[in-house]
PDB file of N, CA and C in Angstrom:
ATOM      1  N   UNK A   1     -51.498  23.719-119.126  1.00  0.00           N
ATOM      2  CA  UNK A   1     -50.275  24.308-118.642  1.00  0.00           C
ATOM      3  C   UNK A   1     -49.673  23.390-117.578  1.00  0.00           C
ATOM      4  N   UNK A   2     -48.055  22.748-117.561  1.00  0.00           N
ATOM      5  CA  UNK A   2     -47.764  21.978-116.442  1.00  0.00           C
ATOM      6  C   UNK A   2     -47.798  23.143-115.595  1.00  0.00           C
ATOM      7  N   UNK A   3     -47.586  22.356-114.135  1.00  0.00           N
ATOM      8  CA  UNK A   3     -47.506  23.046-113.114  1.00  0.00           C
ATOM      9  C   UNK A   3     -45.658  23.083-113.070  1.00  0.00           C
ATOM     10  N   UNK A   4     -45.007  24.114-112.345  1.00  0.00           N
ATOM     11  CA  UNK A   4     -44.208  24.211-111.915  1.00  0.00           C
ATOM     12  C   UNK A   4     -43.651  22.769-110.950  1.00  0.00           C
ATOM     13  N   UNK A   5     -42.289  22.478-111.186  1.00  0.00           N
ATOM     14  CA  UNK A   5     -42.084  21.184-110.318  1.00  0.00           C
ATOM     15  C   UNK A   5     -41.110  21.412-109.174  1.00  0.00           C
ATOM     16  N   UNK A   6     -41.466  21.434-107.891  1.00  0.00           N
ATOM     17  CA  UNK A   6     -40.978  22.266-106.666  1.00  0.00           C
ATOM     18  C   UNK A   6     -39.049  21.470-106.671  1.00  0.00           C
ATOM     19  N   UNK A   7     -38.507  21.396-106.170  1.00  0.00           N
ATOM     20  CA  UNK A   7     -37.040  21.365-106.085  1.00  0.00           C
ATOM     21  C   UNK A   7     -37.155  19.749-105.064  1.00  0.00           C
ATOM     22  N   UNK A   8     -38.507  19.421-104.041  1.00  0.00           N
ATOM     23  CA  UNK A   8     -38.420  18.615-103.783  1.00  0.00           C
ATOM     24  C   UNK A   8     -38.615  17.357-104.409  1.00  0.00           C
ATOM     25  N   UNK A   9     -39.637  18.120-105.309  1.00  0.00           N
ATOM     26  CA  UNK A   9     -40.617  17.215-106.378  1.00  0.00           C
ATOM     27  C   UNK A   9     -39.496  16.435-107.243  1.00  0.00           C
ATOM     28  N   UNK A  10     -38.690  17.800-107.465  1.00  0.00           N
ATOM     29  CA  UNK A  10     -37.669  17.510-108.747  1.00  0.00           C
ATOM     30  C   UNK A  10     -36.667  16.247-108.090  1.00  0.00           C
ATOM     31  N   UNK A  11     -36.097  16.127-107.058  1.00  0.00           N
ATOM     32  CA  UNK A  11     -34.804  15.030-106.530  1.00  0.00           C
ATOM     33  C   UNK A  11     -36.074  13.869-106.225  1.00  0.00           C
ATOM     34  N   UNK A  12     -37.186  14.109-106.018  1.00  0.00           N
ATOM     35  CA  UNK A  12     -38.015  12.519-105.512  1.00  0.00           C
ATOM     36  C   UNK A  12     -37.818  12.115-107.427  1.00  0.00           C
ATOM     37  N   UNK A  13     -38.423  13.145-107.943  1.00  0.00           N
ATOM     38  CA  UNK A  13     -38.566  12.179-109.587  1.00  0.00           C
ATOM     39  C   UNK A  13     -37.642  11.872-110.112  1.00  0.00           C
ATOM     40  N   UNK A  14     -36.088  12.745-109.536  1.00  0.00           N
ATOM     41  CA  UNK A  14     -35.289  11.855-110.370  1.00  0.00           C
ATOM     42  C   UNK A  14     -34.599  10.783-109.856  1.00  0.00           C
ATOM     43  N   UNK A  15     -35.010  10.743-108.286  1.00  0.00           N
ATOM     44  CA  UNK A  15     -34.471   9.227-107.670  1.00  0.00           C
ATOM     45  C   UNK A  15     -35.211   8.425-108.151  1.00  0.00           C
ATOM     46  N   UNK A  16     -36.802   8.735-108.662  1.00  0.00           N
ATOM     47  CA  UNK A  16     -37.354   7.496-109.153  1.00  0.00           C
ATOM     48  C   UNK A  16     -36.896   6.604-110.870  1.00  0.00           C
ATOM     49  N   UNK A  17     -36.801   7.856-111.542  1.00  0.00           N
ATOM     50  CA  UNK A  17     -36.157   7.714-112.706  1.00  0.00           C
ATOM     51  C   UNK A  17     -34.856   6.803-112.635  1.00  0.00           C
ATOM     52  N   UNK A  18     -34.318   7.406-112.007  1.00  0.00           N
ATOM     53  CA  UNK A  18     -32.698   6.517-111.899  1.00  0.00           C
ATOM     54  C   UNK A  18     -32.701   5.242-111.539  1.00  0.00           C
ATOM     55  N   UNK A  19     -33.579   5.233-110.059  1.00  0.00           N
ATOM     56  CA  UNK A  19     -34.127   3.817-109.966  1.00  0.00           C
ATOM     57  C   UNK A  19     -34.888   2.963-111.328  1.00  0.00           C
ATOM     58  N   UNK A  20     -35.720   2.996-111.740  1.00  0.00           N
ATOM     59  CA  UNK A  20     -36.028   2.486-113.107  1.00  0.00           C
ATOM     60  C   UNK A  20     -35.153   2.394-114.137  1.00  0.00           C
ATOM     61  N   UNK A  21     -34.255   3.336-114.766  1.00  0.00           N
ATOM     62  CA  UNK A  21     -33.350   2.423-115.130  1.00  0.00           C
ATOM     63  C   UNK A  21     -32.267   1.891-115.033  1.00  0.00           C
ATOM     64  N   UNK A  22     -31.932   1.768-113.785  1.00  0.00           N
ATOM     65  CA  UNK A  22     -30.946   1.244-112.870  1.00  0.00           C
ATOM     66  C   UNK A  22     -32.031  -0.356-112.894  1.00  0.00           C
ATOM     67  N   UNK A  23     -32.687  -0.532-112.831  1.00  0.00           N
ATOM     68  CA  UNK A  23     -33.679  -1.894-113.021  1.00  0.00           C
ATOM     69  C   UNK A  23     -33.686  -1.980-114.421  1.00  0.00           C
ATOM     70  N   UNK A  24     -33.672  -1.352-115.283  1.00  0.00           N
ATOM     71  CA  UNK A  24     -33.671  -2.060-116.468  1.00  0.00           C
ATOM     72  C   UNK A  24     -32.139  -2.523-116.741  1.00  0.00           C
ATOM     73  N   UNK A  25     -31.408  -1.373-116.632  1.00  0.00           N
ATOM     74  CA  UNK A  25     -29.786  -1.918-116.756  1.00  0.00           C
ATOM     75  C   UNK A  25     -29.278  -3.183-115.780  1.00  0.00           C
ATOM     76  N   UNK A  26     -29.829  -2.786-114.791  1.00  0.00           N
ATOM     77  CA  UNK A  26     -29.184  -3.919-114.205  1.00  0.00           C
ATOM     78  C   UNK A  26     -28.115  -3.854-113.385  1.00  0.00           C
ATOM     79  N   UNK A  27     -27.749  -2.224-113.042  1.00  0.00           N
ATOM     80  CA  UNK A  27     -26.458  -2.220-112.549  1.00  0.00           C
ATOM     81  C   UNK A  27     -26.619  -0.356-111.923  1.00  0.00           C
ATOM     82  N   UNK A  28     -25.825  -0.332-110.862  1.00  0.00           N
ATOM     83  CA  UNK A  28     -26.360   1.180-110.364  1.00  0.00           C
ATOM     84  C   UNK A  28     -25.648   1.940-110.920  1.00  0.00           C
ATOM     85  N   UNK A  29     -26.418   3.634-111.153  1.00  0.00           N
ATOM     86  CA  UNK A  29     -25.969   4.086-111.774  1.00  0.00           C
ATOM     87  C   UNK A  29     -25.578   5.824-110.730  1.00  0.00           C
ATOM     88  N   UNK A  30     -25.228   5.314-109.506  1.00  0.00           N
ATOM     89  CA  UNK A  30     -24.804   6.067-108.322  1.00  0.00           C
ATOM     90  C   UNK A  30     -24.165   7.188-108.602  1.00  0.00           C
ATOM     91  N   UNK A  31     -23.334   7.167-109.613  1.00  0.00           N
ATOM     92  CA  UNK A  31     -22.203   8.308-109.772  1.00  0.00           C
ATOM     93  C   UNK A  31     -22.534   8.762-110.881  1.00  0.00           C
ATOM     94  N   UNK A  32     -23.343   8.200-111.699  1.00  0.00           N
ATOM     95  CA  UNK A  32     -23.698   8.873-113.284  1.00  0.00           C
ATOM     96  C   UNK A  32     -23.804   9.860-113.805  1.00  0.00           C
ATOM     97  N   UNK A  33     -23.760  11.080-113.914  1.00  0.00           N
ATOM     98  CA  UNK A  33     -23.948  12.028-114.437  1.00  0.00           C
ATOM     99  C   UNK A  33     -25.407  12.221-114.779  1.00  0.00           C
ATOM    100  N   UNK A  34     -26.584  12.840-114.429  1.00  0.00           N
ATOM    101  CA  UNK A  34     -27.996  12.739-114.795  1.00  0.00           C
ATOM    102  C   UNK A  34     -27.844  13.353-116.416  1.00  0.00           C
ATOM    103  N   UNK A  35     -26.942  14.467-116.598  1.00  0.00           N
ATOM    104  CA  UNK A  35     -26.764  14.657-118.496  1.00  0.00           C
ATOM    105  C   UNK A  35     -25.686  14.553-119.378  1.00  0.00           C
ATOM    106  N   UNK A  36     -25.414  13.027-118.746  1.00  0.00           N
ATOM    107  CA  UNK A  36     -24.290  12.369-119.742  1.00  0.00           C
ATOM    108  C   UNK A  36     -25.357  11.234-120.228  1.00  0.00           C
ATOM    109  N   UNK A  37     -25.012  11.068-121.389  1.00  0.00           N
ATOM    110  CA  UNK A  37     -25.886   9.538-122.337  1.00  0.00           C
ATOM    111  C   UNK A  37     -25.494   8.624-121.650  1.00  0.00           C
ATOM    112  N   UNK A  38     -26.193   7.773-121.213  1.00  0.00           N
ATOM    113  CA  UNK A  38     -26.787   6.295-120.839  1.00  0.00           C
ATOM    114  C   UNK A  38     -26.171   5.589-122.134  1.00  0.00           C
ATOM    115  N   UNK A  39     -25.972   5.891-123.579  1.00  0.00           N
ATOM    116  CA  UNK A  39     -24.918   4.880-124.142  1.00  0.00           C
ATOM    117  C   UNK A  39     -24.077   5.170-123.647  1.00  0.00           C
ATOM    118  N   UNK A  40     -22.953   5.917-122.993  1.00  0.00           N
ATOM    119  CA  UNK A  40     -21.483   6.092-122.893  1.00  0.00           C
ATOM    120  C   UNK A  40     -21.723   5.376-121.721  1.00  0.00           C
ATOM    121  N   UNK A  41     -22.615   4.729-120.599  1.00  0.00           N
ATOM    122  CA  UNK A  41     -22.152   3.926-119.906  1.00  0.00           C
ATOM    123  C   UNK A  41     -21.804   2.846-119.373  1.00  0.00           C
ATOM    124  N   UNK A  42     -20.875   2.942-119.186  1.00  0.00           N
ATOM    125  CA  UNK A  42     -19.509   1.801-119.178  1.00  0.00           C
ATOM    126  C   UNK A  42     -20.173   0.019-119.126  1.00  0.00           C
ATOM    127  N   UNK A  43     -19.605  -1.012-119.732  1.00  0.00           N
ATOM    128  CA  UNK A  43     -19.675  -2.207-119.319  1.00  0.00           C
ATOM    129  C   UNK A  43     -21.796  -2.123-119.255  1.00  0.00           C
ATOM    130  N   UNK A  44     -22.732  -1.589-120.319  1.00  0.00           N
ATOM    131  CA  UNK A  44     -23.910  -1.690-120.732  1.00  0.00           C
ATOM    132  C   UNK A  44     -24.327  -1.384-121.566  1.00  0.00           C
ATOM    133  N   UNK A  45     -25.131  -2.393-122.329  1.00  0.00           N
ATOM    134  CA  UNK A  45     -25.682  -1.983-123.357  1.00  0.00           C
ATOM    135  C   UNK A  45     -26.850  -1.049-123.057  1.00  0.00           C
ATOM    136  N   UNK A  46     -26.644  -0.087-123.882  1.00  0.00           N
ATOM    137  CA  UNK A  46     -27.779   0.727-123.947  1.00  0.00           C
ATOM    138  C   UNK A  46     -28.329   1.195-125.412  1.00  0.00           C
ATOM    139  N   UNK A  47     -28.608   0.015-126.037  1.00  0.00           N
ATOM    140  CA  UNK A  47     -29.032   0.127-127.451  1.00  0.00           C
ATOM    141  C   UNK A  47     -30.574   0.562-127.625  1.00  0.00           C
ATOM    142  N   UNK A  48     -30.859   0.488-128.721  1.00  0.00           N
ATOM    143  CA  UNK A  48     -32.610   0.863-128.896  1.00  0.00           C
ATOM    144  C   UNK A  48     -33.435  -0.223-127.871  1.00  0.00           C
ATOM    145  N   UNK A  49     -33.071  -0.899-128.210  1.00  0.00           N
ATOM    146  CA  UNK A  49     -33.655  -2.292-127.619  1.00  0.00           C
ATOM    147  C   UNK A  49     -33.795  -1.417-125.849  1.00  0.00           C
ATOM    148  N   UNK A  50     -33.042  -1.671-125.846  1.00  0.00           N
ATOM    149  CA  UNK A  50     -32.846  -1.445-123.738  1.00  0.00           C
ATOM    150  C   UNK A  50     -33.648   0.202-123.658  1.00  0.00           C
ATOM    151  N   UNK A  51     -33.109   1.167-124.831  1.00  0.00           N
ATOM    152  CA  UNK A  51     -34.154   2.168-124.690  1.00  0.00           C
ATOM    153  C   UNK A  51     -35.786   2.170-125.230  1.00  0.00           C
ATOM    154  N   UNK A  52     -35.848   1.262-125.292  1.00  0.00           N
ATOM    155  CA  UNK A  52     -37.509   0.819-125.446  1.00  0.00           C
ATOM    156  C   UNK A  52     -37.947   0.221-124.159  1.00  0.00           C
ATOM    157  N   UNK A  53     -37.186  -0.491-123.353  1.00  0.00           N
ATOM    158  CA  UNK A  53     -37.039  -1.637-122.268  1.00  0.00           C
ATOM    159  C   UNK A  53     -37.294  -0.015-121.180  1.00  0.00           C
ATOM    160  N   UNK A  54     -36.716   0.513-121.152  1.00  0.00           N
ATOM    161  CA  UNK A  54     -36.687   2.011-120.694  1.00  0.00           C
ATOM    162  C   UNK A  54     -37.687   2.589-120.583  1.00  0.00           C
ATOM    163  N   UNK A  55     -38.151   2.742-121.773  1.00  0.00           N
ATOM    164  CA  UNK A  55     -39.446   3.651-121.851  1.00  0.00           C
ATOM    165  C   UNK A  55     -40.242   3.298-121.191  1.00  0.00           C
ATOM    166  N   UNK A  56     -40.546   2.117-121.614  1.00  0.00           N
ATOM    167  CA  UNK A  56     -41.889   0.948-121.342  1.00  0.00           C
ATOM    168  C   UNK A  56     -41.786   0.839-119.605  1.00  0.00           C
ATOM    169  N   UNK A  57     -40.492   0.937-118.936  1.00  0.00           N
ATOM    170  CA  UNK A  57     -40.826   0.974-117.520  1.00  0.00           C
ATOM    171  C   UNK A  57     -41.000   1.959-116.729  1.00  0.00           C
ATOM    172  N   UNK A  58     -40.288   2.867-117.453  1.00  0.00           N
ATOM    173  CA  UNK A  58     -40.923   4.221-117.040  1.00  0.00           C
ATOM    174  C   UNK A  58     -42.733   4.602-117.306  1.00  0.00           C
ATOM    175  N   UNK A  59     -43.075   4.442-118.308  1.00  0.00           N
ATOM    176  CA  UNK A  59     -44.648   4.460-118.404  1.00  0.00           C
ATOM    177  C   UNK A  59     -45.528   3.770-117.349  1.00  0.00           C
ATOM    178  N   UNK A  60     -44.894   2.127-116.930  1.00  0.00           N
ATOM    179  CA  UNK A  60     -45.803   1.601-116.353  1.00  0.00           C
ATOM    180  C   UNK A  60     -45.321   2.985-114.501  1.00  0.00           C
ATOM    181  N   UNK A  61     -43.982   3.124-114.507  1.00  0.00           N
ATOM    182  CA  UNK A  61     -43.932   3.490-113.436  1.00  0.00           C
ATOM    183  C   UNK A  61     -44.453   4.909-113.072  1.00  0.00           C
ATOM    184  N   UNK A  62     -44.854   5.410-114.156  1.00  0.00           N
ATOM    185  CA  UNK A  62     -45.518   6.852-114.269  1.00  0.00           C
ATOM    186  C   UNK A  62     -46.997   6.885-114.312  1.00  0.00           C
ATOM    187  N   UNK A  63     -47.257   5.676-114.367  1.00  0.00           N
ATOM    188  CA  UNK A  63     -48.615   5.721-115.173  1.00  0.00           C
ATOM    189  C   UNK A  63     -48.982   6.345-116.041  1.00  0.00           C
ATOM    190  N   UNK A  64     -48.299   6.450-117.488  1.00  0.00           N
ATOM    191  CA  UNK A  64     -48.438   6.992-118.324  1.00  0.00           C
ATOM    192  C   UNK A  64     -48.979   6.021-119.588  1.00  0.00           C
ATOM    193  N   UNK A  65     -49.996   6.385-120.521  1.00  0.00           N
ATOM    194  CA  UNK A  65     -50.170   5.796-122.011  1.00  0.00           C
ATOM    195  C   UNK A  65     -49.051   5.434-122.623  1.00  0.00           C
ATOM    196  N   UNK A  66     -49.164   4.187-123.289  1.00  0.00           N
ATOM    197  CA  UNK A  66     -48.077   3.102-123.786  1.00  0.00           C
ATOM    198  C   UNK A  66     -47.956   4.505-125.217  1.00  0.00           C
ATOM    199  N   UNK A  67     -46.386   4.559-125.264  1.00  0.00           N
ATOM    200  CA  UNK A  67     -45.987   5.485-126.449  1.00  0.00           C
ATOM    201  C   UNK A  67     -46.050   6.637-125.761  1.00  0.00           C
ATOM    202  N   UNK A  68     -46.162   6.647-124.376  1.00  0.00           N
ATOM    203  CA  UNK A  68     -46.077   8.822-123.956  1.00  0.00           C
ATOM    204  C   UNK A  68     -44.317   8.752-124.444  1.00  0.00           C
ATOM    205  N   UNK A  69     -43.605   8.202-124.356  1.00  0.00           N
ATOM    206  CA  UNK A  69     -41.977   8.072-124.006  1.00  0.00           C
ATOM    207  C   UNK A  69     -41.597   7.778-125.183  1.00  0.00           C
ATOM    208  N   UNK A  70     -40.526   8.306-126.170  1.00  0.00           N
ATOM    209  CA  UNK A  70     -39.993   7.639-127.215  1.00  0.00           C
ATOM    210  C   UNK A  70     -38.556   7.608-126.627  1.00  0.00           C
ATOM    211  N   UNK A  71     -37.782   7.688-127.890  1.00  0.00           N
ATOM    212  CA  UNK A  71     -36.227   7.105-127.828  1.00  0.00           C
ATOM    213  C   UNK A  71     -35.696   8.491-127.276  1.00  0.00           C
ATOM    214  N   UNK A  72     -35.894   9.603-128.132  1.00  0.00           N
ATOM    215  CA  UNK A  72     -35.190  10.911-127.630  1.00  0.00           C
ATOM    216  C   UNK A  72     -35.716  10.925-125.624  1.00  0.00           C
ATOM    217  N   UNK A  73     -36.664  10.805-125.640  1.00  0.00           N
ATOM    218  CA  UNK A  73     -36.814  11.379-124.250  1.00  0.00           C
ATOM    219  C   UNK A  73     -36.170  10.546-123.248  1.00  0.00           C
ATOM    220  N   UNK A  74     -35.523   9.417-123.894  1.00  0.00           N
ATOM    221  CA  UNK A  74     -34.625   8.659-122.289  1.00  0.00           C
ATOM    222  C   UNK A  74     -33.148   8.027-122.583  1.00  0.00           C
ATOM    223  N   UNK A  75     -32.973   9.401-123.662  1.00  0.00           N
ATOM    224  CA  UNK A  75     -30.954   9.755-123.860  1.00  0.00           C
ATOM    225  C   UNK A  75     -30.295   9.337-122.497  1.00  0.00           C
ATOM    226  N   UNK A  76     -30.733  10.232-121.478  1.00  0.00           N
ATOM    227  CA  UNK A  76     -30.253  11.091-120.586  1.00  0.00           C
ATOM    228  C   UNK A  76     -30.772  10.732-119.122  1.00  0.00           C
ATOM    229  N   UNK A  77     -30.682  11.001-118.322  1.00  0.00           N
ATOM    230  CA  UNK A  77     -31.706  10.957-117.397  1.00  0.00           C
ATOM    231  C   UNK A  77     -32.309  12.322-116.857  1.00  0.00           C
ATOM    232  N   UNK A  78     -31.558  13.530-117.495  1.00  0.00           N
ATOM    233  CA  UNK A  78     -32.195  14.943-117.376  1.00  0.00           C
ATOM    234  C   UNK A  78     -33.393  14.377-118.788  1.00  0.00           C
ATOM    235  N   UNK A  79     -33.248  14.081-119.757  1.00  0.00           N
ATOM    236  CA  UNK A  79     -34.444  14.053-120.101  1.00  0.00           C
ATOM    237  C   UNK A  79     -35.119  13.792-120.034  1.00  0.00           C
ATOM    238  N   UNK A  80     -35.373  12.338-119.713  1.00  0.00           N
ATOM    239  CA  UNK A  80     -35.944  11.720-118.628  1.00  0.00           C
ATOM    240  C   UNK A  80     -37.176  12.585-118.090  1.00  0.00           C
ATOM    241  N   UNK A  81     -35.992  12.815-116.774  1.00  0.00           N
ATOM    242  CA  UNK A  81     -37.148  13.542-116.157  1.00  0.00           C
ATOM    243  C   UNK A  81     -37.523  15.164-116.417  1.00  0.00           C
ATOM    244  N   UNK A  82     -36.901  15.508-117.524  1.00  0.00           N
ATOM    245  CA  UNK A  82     -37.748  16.517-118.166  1.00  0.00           C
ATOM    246  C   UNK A  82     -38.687  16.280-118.650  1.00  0.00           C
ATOM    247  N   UNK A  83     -38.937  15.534-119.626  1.00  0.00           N
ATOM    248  CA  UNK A  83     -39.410  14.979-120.511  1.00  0.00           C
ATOM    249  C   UNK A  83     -41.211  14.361-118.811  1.00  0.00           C
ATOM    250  N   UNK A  84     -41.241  13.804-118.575  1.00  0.00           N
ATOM    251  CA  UNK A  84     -41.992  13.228-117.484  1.00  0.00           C
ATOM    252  C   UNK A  84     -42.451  14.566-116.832  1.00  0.00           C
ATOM    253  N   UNK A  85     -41.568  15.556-116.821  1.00  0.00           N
ATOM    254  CA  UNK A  85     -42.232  16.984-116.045  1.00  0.00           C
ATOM    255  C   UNK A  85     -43.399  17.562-116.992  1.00  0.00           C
ATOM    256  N   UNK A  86     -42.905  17.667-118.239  1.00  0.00           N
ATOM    257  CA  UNK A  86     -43.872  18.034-118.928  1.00  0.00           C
ATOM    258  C   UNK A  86     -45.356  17.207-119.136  1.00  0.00           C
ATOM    259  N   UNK A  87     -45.027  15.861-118.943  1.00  0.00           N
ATOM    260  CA  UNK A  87     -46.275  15.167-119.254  1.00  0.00           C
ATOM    261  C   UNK A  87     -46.799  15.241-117.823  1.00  0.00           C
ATOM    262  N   UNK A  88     -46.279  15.962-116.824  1.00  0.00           N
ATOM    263  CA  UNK A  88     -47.080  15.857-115.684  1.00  0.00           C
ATOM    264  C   UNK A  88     -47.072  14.081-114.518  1.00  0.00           C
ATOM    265  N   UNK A  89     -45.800  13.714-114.962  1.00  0.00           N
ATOM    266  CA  UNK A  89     -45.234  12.630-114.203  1.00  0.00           C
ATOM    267  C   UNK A  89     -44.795  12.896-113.348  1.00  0.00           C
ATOM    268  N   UNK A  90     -44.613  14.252-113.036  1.00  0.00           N
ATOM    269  CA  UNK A  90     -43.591  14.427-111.561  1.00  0.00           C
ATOM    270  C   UNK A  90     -44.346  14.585-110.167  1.00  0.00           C
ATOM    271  N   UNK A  91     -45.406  14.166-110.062  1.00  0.00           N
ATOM    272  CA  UNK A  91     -46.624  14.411-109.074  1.00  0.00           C
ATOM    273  C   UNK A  91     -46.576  13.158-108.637  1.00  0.00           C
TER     274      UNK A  91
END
């Protein structure tokens, strides 16, 4: 059963999230919308490619098993870190 993820828990994981792929993109993503798609944003590619580039840094930054993360879980950055709540990344 996850544990519940406290409200503080929740803004530390998703500053970390954002930070990560704000490092993979390459460019900040300050004003972004956390559940608007990461393709619609502007002047970046955000193809499979970069959402693999994604995953893969989120895992190392979660410490999570290579493949916890596929393509659906890092649309967004609410999924993201939904997606990371459930596997118990938000700790």
């Amino acid at each position: 059963m996850t544990e519940a993820v406290t409200p503080a828990a929740a803004v530390e994981l998703a500053d970390r999230v954002r930070a990560v792929v704000e490092g993979a993109l390459g460019r900040s993503l300050d004003d972004w919308p956390a559940d608007v798609a990461l393709a619609e944003f502007p002047s970046a590619t955000y193809d499979s490619l970069m959402q693999l580039e994604v995953a893969t840094r989120l895992e190392r930054e979660f410490e999570l098993d290579t493949g916890a993360l596929d393509m659906r879980d890092v649309v967004t950055l609410d999924a993201v870190a939904a997606r990371l709540a459930d596997l118990g990344g938000a700790s």
